[in-house]
N, C-alpha and C. Protein backbone atom coordinates (compact mmCIF):
# COMPACT_ATOMS: atom_id res chain seq x y z
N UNK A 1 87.73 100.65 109.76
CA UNK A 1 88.56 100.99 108.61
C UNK A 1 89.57 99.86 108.38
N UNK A 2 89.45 99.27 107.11
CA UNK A 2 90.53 98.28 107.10
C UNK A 2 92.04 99.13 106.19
N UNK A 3 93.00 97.58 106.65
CA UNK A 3 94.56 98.32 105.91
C UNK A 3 93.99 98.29 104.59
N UNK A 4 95.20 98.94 103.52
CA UNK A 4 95.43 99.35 102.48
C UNK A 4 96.81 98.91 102.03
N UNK A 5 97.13 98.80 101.27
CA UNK A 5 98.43 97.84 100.49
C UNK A 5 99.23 99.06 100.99
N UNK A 6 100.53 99.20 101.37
CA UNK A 6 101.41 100.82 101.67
C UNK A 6 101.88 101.47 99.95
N UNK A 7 101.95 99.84 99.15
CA UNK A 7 102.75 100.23 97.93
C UNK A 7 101.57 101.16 97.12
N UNK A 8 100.35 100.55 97.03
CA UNK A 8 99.38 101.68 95.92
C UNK A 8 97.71 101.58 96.58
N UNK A 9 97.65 101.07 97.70
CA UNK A 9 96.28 101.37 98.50
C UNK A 9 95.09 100.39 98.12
N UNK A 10 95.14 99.70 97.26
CA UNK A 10 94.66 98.62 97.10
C UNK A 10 94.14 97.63 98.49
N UNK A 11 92.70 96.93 98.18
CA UNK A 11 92.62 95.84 99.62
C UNK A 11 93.93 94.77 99.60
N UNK A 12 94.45 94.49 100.48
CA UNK A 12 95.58 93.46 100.99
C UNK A 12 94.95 91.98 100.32
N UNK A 13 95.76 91.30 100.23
CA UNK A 13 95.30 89.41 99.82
C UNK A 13 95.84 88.91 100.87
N UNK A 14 95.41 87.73 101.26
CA UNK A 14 95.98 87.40 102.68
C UNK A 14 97.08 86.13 102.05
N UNK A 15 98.08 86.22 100.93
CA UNK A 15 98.83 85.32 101.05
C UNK A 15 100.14 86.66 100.61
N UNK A 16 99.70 87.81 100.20
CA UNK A 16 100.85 89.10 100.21
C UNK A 16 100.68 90.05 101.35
N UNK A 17 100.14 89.79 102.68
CA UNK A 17 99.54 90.77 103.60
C UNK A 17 101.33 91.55 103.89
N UNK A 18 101.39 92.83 104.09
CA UNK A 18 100.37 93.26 104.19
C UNK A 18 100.09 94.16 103.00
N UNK A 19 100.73 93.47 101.75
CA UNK A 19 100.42 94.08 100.48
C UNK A 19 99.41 93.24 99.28
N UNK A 20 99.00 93.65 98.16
CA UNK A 20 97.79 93.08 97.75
C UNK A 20 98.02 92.49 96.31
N UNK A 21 99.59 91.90 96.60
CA UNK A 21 100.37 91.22 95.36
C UNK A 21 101.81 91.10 95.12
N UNK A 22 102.30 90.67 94.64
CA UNK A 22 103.39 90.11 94.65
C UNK A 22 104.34 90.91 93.92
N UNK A 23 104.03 92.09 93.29
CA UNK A 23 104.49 93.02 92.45
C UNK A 23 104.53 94.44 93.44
N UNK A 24 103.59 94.49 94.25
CA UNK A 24 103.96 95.38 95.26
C UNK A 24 104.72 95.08 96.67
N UNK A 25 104.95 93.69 96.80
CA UNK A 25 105.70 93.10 97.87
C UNK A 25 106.96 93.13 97.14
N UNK A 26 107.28 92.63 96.09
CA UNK A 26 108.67 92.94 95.55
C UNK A 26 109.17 93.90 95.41
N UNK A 27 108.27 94.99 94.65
CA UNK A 27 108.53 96.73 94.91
C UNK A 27 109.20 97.18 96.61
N UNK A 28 108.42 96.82 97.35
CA UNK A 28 108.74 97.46 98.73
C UNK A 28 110.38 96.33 99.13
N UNK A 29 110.10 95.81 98.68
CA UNK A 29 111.73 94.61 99.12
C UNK A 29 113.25 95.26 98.14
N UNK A 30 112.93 95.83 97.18
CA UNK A 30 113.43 96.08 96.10
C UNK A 30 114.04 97.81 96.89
N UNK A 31 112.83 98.51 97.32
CA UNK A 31 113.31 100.20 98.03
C UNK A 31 114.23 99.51 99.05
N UNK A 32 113.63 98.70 100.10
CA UNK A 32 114.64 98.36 101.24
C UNK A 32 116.41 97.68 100.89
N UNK A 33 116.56 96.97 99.64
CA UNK A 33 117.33 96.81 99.16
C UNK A 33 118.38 97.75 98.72
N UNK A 34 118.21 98.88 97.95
CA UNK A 34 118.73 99.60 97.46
C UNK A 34 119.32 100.86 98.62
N UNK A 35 118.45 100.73 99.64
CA UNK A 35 118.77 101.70 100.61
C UNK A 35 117.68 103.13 100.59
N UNK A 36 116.64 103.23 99.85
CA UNK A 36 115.33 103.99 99.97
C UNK A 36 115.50 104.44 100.93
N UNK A 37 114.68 103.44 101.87
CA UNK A 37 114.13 103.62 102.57
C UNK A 37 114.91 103.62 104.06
N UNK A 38 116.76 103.90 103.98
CA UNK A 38 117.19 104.35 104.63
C UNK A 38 117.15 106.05 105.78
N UNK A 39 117.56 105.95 106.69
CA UNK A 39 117.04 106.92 107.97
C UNK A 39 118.33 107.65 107.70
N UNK A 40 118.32 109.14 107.57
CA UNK A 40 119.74 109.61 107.66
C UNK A 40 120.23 109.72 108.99
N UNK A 41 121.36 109.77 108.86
CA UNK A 41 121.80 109.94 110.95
C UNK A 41 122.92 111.18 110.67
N UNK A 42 122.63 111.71 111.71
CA UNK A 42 123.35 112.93 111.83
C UNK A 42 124.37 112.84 113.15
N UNK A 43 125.44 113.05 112.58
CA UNK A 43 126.71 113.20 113.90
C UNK A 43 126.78 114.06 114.88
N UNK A 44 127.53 113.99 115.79
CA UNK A 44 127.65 115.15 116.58
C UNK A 44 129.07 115.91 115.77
N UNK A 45 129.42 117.06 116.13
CA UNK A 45 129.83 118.33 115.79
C UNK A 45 130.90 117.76 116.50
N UNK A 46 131.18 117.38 116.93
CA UNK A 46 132.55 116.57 117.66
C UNK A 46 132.83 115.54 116.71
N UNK A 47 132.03 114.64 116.73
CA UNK A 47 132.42 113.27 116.04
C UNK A 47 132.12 112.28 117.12
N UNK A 48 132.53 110.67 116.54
CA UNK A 48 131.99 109.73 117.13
C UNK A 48 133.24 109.87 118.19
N UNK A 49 134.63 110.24 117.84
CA UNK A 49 135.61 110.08 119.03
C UNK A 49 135.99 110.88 120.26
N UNK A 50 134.96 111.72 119.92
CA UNK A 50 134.80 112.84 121.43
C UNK A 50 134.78 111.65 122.67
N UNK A 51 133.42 111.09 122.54
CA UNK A 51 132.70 110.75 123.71
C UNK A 51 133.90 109.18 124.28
N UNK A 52 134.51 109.44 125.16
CA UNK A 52 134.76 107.74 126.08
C UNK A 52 134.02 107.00 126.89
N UNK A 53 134.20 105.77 126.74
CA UNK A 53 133.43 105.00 127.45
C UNK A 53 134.25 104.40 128.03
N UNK A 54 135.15 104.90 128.33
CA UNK A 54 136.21 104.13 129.49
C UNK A 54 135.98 104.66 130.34
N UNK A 55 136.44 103.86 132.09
CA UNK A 55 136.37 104.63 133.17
C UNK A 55 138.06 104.75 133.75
């Protein structure tokens, strides 16, 4: 089974790997830019200043 472009599934070109053009390599640069494709993070119920790392 070979890859697939991630942006629209298309075969890859090997000068946009691992996407299959330059319009879907900019697309995916463009989500990471804006913050898309950001991870949410979740706090603790305390907060970041509970925990010390002093001894």
């Amino acid at each position: 089974m070979s890859a697939k472009c991630p942006m629209c599934g298309k075969p890859p070109q090997p000068e946009y790997r691992p996407f299959c053009s330059r319009r879907c390599a900019d697309v995916d640069l463009q989500r990471w830019l804006t913050g898309r494709y950001a991870v949410p993070a979740q706090e603790d119920e305390a907060g970041p200043e509970a925990e010390s790392y002093e001894d």
